[in-house]
Protein backbone atom coordinates (compact mmCIF):
# COMPACT_ATOMS: atom_id res chain seq x y z
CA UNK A 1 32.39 -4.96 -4.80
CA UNK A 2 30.46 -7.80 -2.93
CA UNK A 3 28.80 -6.62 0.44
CA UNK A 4 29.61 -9.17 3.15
CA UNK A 5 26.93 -10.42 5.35
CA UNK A 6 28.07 -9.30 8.76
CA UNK A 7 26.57 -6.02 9.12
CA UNK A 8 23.16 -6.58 8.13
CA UNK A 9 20.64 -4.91 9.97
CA UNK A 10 16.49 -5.54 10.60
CA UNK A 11 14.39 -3.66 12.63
CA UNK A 12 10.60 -4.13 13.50
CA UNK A 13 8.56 -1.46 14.37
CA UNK A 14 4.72 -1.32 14.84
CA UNK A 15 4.33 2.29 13.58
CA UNK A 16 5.78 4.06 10.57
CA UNK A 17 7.90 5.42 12.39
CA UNK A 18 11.62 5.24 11.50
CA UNK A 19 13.55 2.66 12.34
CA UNK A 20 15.95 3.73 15.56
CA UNK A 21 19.19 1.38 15.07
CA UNK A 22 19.90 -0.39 17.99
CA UNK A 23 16.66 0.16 20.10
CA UNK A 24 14.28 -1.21 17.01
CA UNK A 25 17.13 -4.20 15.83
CA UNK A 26 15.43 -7.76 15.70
CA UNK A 27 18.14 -9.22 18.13
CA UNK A 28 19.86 -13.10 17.63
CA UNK A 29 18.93 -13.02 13.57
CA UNK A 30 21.56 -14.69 11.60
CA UNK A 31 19.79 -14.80 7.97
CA UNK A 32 17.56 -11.80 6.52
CA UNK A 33 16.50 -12.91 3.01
CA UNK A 34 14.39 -9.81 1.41
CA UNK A 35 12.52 -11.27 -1.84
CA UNK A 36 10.61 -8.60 -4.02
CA UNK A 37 8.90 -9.53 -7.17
CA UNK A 38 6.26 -8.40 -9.64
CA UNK A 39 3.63 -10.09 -10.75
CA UNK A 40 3.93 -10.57 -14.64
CA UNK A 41 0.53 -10.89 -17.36
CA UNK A 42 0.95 -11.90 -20.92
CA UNK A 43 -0.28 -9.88 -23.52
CA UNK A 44 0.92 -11.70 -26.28
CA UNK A 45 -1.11 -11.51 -29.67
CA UNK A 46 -1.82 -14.65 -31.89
CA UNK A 47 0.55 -14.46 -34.85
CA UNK A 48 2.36 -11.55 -33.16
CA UNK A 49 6.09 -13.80 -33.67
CA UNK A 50 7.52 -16.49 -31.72
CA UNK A 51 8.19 -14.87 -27.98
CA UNK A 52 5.79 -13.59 -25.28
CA UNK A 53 5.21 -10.01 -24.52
CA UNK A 54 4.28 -9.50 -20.67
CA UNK A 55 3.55 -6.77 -18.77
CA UNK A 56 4.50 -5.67 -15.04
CA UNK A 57 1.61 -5.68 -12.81
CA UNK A 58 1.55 -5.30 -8.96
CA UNK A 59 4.60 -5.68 -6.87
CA UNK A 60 4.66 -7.99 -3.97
CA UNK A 61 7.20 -9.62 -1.74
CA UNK A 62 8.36 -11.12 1.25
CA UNK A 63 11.13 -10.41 4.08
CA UNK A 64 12.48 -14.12 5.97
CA UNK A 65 14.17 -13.92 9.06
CA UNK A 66 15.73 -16.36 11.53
CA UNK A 67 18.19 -16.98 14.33
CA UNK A 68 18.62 -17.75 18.02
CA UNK A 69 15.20 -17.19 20.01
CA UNK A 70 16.37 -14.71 22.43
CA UNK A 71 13.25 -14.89 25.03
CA UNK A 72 15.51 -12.15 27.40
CA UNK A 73 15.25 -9.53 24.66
CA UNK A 74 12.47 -10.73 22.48
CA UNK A 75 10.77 -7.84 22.80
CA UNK A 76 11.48 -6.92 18.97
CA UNK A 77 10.86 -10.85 18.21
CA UNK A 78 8.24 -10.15 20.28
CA UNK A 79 6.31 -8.15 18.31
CA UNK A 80 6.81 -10.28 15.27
CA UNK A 81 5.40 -12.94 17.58
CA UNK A 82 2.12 -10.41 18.75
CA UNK A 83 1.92 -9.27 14.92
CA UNK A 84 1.71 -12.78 13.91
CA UNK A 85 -1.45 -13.40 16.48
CA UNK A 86 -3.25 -10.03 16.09
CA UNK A 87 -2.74 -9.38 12.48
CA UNK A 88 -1.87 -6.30 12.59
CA UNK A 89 1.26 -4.21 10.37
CA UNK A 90 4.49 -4.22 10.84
CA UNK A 91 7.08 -2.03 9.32
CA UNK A 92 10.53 -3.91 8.71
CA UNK A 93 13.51 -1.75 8.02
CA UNK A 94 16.33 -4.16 6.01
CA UNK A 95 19.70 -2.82 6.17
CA UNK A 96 22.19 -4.48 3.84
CA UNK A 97 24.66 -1.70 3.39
CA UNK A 98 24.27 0.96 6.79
CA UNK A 99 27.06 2.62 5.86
CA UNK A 100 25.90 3.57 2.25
CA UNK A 101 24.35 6.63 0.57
CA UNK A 102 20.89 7.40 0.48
CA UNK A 103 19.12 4.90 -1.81
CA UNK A 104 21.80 2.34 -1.33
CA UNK A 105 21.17 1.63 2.59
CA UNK A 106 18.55 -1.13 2.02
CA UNK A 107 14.20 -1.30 2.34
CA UNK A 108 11.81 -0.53 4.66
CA UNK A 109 8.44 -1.97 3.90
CA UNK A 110 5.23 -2.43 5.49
CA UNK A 111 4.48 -6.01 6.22
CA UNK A 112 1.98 -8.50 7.71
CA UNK A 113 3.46 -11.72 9.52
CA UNK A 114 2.80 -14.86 7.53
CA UNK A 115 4.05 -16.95 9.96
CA UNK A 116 6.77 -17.75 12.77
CA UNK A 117 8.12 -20.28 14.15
CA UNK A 118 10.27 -21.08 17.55
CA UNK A 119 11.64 -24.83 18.00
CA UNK A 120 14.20 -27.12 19.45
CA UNK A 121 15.72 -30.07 19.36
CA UNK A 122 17.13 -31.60 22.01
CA UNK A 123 20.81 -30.75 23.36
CA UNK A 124 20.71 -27.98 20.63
CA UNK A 125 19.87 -24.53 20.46
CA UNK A 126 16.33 -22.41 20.46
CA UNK A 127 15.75 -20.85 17.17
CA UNK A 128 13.48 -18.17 15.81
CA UNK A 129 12.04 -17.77 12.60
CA UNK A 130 9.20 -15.81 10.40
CA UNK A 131 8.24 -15.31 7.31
CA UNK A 132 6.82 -11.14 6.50
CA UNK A 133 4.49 -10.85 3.58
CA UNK A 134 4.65 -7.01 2.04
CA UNK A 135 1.47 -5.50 2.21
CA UNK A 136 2.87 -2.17 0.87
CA UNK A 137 5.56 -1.18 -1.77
CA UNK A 138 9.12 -0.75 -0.60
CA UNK A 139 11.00 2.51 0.32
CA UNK A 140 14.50 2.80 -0.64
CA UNK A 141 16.58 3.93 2.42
């Protein structure tokens, strides 16, 4: 059965330490897109037939959020923001399914911001977005 959007959850901490659902929630998101992939080498042999062989190799990924800026109770964007200037970790917990058994809850992941972004345009709404590159490999919640 499908999972629908609506009760996706992200959290940002600056430690390892687990995510605390609400206190840690990234507040005003409306899209989480969580994007892991692994990095793939060819090993094919000459003459060895007429498809590629490839081998997995390191894992990498990236977590993309974005939604209303929320300046009142940025202080979860807020960190994002601070990560984003400092360069220092964050760990972002990705709930997809927070009612599910173990292993089937979603990610948590350490990550370093990439980027962010906050903009207008005029008569319309303030939004806030970033892009999280994984500099660790995923946990299975």
């Amino acid at each position: 059965m499908p999972l629908a959007g609506h009760p996706v959850q992200i959290a940002i901490r600056t430690d390892a330490t687990a995510a605390s659902f609400p206190t840690d929630e990234v507040d005003g998101l409306n899209s989480v897109e969580y994007s892991p992939t692994l990095d793939l080498l060819e090993v094919t042999a000459f003459n060895d037939g007429s498809a590629k062989t490839k081998l997995g190799a390191l894992r990498d990924g990236s977590i993309s959020i974005s939604g209303d800026y929320e300046p009142a109770t940025a202080g979860n964007q807020q960190r994002v923001i601070t990560a984003a200037g400092d360069g220092s970790s964050v760990w972002a917990t990705v709930n997809f399914n927070p009612g599910g058994s173990a292993g089937q809850v979603g990610f948590r992941v350490e990550c370093k911001v990439a980027n962010f972004k906050i903009a207008a345009q005029v008569g319309d709404r303030v939004t806030f977005s970033a892009e999280l590159q994984f500099t660790a490999a995923p946990t299975a919640l």
